[in-house]
N, C-alpha and C. Protein backbone atom coordinates (compact mmCIF):
# COMPACT_ATOMS: atom_id res chain seq x y z
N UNK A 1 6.14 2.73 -10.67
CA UNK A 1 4.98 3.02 -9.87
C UNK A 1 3.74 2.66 -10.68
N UNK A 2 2.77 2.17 -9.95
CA UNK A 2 1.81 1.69 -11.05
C UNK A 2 0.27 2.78 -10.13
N UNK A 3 -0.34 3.34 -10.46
CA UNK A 3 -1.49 4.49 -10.44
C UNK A 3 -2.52 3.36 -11.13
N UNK A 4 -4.03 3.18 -10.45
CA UNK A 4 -5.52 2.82 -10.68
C UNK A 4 -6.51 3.37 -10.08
N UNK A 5 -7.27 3.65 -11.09
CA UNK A 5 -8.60 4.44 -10.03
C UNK A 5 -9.73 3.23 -10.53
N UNK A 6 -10.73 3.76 -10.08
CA UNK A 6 -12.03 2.99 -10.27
C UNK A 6 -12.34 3.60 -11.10
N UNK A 7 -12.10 4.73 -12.29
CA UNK A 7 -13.28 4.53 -13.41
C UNK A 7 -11.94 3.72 -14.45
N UNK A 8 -11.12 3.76 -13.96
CA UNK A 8 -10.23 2.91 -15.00
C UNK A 8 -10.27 1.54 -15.15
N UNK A 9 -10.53 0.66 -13.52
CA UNK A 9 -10.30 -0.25 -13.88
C UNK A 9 -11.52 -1.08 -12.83
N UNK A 10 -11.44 -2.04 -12.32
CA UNK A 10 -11.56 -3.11 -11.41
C UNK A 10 -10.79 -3.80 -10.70
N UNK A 11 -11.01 -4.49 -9.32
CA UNK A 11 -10.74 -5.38 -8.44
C UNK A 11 -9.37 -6.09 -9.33
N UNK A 12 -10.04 -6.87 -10.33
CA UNK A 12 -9.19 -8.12 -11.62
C UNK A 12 -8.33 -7.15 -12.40
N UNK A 13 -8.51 -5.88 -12.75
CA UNK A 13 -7.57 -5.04 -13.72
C UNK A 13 -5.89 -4.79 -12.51
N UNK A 14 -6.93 -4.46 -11.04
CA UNK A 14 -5.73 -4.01 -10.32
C UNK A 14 -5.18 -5.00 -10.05
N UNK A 15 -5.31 -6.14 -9.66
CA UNK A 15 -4.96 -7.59 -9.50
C UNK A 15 -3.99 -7.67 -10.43
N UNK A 16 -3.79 -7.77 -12.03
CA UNK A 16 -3.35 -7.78 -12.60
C UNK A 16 -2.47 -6.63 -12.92
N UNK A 17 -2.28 -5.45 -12.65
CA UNK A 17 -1.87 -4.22 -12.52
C UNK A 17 -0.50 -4.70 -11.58
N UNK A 18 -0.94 -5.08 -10.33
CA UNK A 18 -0.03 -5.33 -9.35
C UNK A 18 1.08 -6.76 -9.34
N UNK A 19 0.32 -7.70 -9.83
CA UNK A 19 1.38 -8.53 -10.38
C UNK A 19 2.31 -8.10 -11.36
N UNK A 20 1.75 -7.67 -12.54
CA UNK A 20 2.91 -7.19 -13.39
C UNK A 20 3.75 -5.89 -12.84
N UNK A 21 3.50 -5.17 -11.43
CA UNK A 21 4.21 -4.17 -10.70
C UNK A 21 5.49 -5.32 -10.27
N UNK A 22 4.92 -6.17 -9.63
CA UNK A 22 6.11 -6.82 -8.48
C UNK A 22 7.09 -7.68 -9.56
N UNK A 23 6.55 -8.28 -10.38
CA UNK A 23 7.25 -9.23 -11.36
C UNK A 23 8.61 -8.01 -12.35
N UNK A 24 8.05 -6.85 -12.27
CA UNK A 24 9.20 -5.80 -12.88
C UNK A 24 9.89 -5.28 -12.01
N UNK A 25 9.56 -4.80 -11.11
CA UNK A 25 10.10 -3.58 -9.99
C UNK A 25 9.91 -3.95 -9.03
N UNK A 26 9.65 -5.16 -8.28
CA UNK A 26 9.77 -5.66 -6.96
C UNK A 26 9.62 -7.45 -6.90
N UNK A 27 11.20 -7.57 -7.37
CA UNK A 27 11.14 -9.17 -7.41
C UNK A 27 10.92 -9.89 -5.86
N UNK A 28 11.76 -9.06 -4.85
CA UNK A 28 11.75 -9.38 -3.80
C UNK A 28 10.78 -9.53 -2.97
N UNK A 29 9.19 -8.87 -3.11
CA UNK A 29 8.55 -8.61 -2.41
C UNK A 29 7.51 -10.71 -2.46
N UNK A 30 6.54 -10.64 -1.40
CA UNK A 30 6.28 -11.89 -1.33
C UNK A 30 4.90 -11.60 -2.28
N UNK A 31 4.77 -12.16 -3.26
CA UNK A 31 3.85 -11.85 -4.31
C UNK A 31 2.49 -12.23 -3.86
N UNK A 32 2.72 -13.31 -3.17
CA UNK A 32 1.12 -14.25 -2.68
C UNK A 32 1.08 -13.23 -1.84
N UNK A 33 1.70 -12.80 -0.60
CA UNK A 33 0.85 -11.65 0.58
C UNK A 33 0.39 -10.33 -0.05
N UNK A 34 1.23 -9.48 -0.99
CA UNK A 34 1.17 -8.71 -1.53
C UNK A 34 -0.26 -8.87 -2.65
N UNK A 35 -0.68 -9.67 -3.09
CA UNK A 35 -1.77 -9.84 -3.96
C UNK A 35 -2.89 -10.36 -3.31
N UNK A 36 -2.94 -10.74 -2.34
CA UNK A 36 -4.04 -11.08 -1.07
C UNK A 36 -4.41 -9.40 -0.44
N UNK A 37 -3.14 -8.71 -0.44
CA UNK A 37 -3.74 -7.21 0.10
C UNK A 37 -4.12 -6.66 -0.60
N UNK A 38 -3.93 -6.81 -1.99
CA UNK A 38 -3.93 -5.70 -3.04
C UNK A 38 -5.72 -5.75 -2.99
N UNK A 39 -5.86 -7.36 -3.31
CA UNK A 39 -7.53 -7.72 -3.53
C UNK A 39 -8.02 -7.84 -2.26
N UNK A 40 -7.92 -7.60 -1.37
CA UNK A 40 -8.96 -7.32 -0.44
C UNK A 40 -8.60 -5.82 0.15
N UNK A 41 -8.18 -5.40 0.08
CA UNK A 41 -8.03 -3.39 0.23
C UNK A 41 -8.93 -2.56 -1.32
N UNK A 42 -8.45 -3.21 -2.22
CA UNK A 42 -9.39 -2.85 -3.52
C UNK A 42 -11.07 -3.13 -3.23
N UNK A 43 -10.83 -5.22 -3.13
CA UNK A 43 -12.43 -5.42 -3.46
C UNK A 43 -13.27 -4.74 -2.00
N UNK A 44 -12.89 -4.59 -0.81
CA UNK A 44 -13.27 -3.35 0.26
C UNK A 44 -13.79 -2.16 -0.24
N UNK A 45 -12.61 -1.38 -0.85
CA UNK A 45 -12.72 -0.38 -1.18
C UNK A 45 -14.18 -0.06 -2.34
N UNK A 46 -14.64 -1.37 -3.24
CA UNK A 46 -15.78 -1.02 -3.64
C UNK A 46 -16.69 -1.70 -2.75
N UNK A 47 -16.35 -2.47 -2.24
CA UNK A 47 -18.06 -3.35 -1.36
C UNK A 47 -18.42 -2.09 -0.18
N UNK A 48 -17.46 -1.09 0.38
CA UNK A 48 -17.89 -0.59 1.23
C UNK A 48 -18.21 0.85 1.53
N UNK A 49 -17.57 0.74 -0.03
CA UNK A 49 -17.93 2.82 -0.40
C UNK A 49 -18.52 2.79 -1.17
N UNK A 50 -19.40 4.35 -1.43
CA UNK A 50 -19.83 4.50 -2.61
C UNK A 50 -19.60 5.13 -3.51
N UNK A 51 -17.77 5.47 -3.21
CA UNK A 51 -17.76 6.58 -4.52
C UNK A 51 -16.47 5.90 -5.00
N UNK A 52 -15.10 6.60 -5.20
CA UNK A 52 -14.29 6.19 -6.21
C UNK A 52 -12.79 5.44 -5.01
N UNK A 53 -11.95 4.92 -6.04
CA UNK A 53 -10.91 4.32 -5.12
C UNK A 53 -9.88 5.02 -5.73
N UNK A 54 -8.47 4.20 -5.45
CA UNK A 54 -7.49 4.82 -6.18
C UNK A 54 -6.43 4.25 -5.49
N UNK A 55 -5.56 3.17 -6.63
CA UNK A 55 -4.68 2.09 -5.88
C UNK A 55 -3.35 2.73 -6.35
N UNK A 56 -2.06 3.00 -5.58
CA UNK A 56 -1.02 3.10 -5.81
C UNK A 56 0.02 2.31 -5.04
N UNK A 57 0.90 1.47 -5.63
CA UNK A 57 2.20 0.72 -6.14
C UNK A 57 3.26 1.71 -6.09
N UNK A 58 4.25 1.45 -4.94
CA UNK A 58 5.72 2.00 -5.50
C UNK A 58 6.79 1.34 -4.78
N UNK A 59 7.46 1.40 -5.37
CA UNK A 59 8.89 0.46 -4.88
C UNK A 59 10.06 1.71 -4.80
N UNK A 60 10.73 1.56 -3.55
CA UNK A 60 11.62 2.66 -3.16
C UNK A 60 12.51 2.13 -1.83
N UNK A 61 13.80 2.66 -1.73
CA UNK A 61 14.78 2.63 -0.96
C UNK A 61 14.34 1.04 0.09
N UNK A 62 14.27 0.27 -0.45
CA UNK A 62 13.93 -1.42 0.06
C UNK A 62 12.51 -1.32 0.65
N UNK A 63 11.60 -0.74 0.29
CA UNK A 63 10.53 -1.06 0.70
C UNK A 63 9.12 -0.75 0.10
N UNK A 64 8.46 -1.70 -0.28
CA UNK A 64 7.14 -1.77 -1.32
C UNK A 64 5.61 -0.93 -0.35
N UNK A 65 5.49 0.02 -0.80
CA UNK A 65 4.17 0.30 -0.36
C UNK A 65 3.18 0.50 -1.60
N UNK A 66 1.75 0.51 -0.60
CA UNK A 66 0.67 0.29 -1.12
C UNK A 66 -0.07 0.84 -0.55
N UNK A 67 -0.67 2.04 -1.35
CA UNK A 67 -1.79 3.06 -0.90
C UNK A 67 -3.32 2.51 -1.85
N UNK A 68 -4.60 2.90 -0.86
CA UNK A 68 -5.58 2.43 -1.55
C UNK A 68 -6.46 3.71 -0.62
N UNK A 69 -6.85 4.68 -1.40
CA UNK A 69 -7.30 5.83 -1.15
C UNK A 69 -8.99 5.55 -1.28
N UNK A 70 -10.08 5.65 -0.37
CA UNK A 70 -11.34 5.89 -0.80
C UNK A 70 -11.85 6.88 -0.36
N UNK A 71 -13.62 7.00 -0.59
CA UNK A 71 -14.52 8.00 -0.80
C UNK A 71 -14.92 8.00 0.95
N UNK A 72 -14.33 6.72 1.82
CA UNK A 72 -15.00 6.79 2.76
C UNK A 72 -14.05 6.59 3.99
N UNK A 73 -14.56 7.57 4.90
CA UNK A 73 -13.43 8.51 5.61
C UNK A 73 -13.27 7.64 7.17
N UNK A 74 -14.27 6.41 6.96
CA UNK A 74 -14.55 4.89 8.17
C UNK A 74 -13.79 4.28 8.03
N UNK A 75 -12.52 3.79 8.92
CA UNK A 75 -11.83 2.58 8.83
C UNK A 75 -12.26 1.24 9.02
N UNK A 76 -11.29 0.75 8.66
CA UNK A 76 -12.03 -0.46 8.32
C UNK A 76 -11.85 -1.50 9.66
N UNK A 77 -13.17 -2.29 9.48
CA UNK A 77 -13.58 -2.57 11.19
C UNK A 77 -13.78 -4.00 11.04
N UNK A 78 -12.66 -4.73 12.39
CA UNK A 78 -12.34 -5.79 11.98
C UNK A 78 -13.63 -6.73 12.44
N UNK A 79 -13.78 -7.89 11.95
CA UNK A 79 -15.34 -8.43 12.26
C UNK A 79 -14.76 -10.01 12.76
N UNK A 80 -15.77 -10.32 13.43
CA UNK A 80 -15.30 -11.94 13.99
C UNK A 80 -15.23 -12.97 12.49
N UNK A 81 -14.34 -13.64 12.46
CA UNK A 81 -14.42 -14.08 11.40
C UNK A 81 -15.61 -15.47 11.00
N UNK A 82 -16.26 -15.81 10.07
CA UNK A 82 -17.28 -16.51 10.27
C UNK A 82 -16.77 -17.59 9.07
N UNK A 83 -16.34 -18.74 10.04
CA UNK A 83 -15.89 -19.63 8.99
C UNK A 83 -16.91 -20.75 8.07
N UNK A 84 -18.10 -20.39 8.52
CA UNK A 84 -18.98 -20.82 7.61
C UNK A 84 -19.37 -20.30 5.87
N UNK A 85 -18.36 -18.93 5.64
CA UNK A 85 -18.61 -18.44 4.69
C UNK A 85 -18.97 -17.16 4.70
N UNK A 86 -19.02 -16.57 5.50
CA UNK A 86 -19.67 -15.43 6.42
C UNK A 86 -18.87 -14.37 6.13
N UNK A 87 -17.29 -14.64 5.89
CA UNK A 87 -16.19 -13.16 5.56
C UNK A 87 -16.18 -13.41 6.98
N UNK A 88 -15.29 -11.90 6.87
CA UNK A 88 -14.75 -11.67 8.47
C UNK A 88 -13.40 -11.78 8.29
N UNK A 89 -12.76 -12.39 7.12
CA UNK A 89 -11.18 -12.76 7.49
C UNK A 89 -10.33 -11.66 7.03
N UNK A 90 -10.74 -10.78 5.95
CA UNK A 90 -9.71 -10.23 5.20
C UNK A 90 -8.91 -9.00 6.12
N UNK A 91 -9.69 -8.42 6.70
CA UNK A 91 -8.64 -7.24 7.19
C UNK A 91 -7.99 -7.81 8.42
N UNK A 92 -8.42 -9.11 8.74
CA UNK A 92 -7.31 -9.79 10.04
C UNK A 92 -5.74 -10.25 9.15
N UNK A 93 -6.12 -10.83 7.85
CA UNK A 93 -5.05 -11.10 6.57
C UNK A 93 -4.35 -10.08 6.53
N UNK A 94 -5.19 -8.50 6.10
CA UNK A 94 -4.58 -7.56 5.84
C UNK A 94 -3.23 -7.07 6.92
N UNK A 95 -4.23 -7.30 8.45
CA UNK A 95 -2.97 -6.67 9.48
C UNK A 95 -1.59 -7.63 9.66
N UNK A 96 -2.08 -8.83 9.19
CA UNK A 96 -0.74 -10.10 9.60
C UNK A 96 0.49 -10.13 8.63
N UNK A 97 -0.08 -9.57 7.10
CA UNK A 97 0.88 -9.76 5.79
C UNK A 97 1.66 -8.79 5.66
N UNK A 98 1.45 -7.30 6.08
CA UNK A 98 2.21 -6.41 5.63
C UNK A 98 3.10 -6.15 6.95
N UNK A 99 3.64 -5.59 6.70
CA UNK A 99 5.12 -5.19 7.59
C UNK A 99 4.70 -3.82 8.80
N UNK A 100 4.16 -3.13 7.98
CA UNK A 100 3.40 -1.68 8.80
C UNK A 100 1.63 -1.19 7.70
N UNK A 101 1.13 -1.43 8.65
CA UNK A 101 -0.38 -1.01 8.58
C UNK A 101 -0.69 0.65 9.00
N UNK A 102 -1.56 1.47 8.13
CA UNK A 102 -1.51 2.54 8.64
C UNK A 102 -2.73 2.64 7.96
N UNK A 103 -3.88 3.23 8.13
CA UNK A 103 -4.73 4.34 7.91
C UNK A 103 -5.49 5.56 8.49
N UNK A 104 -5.24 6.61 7.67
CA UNK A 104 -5.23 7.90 7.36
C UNK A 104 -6.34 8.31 6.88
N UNK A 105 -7.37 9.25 7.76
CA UNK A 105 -8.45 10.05 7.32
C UNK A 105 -8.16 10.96 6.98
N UNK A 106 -8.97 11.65 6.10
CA UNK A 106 -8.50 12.74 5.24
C UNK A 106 -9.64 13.72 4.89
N UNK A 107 -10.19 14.42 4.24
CA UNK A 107 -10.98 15.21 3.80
C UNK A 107 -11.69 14.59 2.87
N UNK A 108 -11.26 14.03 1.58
CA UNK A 108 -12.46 12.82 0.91
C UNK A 108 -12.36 11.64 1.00
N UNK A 109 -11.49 11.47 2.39
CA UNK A 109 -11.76 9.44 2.49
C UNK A 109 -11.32 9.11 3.70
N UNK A 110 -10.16 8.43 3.29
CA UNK A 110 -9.15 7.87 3.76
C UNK A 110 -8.40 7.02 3.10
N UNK A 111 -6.66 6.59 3.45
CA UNK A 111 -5.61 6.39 2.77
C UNK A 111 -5.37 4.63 3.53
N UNK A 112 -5.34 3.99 3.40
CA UNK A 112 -5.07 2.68 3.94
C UNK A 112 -3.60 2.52 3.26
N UNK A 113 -2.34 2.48 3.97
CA UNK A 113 -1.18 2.15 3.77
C UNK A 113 -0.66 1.14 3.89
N UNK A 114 -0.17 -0.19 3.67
CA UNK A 114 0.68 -1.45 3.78
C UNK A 114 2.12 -1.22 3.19
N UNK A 115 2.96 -1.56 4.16
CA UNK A 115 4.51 -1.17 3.82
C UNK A 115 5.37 -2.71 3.73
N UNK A 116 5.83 -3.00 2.80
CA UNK A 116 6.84 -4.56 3.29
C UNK A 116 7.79 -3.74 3.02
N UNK A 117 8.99 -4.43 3.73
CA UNK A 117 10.21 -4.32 3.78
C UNK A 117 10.80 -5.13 2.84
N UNK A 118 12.25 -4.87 2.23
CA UNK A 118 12.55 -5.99 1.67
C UNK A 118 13.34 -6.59 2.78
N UNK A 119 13.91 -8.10 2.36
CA UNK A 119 14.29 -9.32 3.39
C UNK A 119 15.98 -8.94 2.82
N UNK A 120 16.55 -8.69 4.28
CA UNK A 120 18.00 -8.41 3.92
C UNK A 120 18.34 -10.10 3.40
N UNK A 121 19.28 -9.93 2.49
CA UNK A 121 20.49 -10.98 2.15
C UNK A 121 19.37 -11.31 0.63
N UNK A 122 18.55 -10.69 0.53
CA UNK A 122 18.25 -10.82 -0.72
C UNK A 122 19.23 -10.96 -2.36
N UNK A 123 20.13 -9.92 -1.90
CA UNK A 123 21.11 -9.88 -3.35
C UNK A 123 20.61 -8.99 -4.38
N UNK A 124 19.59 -8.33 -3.62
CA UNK A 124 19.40 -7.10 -4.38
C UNK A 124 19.40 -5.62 -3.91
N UNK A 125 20.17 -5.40 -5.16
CA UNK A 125 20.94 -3.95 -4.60
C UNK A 125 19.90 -2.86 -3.73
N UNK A 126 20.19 -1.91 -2.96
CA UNK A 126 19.03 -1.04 -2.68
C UNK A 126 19.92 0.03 -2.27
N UNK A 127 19.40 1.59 -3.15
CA UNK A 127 20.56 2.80 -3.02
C UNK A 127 20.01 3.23 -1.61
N UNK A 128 20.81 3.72 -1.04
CA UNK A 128 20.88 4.24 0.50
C UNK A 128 21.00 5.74 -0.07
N UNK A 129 21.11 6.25 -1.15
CA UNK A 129 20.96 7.88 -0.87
C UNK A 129 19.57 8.33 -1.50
N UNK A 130 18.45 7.31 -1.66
CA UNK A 130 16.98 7.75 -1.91
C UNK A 130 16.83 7.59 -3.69
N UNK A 131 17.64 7.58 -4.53
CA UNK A 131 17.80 7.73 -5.57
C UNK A 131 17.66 6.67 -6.59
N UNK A 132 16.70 6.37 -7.39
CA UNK A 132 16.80 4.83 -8.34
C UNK A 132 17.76 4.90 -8.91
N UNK A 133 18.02 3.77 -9.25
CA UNK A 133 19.29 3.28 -10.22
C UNK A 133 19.51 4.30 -11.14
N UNK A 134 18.86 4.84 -12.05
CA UNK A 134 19.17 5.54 -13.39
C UNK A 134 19.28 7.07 -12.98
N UNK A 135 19.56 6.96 -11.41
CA UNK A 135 19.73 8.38 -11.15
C UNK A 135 19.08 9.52 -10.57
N UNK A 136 17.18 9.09 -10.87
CA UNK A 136 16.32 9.83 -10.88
C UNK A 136 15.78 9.83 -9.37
N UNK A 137 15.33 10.89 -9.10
CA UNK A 137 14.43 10.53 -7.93
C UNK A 137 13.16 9.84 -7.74
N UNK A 138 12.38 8.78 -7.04
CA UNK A 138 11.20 8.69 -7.40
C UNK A 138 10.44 10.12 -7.34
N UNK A 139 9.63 9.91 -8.24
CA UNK A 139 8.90 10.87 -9.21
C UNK A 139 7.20 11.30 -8.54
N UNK A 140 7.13 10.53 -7.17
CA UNK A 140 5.79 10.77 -6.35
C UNK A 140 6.38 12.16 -5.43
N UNK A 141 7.90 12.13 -5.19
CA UNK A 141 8.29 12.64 -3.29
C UNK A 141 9.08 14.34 -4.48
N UNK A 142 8.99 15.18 -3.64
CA UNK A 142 9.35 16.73 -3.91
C UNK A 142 11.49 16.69 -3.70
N UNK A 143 11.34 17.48 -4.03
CA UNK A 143 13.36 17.41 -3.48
C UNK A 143 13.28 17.99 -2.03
N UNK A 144 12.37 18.05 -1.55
CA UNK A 144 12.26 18.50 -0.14
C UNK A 144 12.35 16.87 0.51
N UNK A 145 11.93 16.07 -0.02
CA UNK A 145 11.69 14.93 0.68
C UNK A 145 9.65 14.49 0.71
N UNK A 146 8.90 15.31 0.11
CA UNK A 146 7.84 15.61 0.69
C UNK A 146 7.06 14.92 -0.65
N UNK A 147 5.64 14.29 -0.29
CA UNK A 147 4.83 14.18 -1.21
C UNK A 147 3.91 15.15 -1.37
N UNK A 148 3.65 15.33 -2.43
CA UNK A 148 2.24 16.97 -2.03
C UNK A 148 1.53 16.94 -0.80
N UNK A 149 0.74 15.24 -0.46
CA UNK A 149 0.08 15.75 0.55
C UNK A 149 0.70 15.52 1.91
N UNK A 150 1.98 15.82 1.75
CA UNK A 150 2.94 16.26 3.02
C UNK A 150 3.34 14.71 3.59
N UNK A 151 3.19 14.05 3.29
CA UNK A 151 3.96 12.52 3.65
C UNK A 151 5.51 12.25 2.95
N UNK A 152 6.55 11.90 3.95
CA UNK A 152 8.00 11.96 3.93
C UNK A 152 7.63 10.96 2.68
N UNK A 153 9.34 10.61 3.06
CA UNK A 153 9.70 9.31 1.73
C UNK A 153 9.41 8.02 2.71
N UNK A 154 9.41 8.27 4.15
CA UNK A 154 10.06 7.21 5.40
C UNK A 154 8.47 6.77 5.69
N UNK A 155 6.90 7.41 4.77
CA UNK A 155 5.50 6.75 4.80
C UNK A 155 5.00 7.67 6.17
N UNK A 156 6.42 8.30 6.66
CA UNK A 156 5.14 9.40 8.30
C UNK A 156 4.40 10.89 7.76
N UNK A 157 3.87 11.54 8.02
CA UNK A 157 3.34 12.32 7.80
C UNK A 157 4.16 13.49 8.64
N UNK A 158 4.09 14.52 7.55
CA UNK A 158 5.34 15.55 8.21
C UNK A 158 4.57 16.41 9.53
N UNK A 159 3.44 16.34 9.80
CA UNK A 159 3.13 17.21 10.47
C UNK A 159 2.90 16.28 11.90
N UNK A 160 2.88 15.03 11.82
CA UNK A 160 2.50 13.92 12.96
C UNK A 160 4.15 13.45 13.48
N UNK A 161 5.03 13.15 12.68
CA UNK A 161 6.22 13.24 12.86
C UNK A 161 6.31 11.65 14.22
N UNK A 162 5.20 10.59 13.61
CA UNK A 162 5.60 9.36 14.43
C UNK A 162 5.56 8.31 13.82
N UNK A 163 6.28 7.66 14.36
CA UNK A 163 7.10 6.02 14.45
C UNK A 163 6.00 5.21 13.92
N UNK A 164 5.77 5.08 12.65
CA UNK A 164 5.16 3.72 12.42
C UNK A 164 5.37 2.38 12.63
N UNK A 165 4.83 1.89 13.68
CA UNK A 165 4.88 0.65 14.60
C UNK A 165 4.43 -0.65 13.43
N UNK A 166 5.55 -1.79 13.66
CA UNK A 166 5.19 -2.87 12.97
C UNK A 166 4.07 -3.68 13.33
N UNK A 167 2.75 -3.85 12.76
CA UNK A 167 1.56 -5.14 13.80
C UNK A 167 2.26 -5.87 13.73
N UNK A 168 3.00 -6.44 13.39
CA UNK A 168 3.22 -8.46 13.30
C UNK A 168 4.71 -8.53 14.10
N UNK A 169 4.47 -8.57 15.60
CA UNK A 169 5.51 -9.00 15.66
C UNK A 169 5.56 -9.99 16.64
């Protein structure tokens, strides 16, 4: 699992943070989509708030998510894209690359979630009883199944208890 906040690092630290995530602990995942979200959910996260971020990386039971927590509790609002240079493209990128899109308001922000799946016939192993290889549980989720702030292992929220719908299909 790889953990970044903004007084630790930058846009280029997490960039780099997240490549060396996927290159160890998620060979499978598609590195170019995955590093296109990473840097535009990060460089967002400072162009459009004004307080702190906080990027988390984890790889679990075949599927890579990516939380990017900010100070600001506004989702993010998609804009016509202006191909003169103008921006406009990244959060249309963001909804097309990842597998399941989710964000989550909260009390000091909001949680922007991207989930890939891994691609069956890969050839890489993935335990079906929740458990990494060496035995352990990941080390974010409770033995209840639960993360502190009440989100399963399966990315739903225990108290909403719904179906995260794929955009891209």
């Amino acid at each position: 699992m790889v953990v970044m906040e903004s007084q630790q690092s930058d846009a280029a630290g997490a960039r780099l943070a997240a490549a060396e995530f996927l290159a160890s602990d998620c060979p499978w995942a598609d590195r170019d989509a995955v590093m296109l979200v990473v840097s535009e959910l990060v460089t967002n996260a400072i162009r459009h708030t004004s307080g702190w971020w906080r990027l988390c990386l984890e790889a679990c039971q075949g599927r890579l998510v990516l939380e990017i927590d900010d100070s600001s509790p506004a989702p993010p609002v998609p804009r016509t894209p202006d191909l003169g240079g103008g921006g406009g493209l990244g959060w249309h990128m963001v909804q097309r690359l990842a597998t399941c899109l989710e964000v989550n308001p909260h009390a000091a922000g909001k949680t922007v979630r991207a989930t890939w799946l891994r691609p069956a016939g890969t050839g890489i192993p993935q335990p079906a009883d929740g458990f990494r290889e060496d035995g352990l549980r990941g080390d974010r989720f409770r033995e209840d199944g639960l993360r502190g702030d009440g989100i399963r292992e399966d990315g739903i929220r225990k108290s909403e208890e719904r179906a995260v719908q794929p955009l891209n299909q």
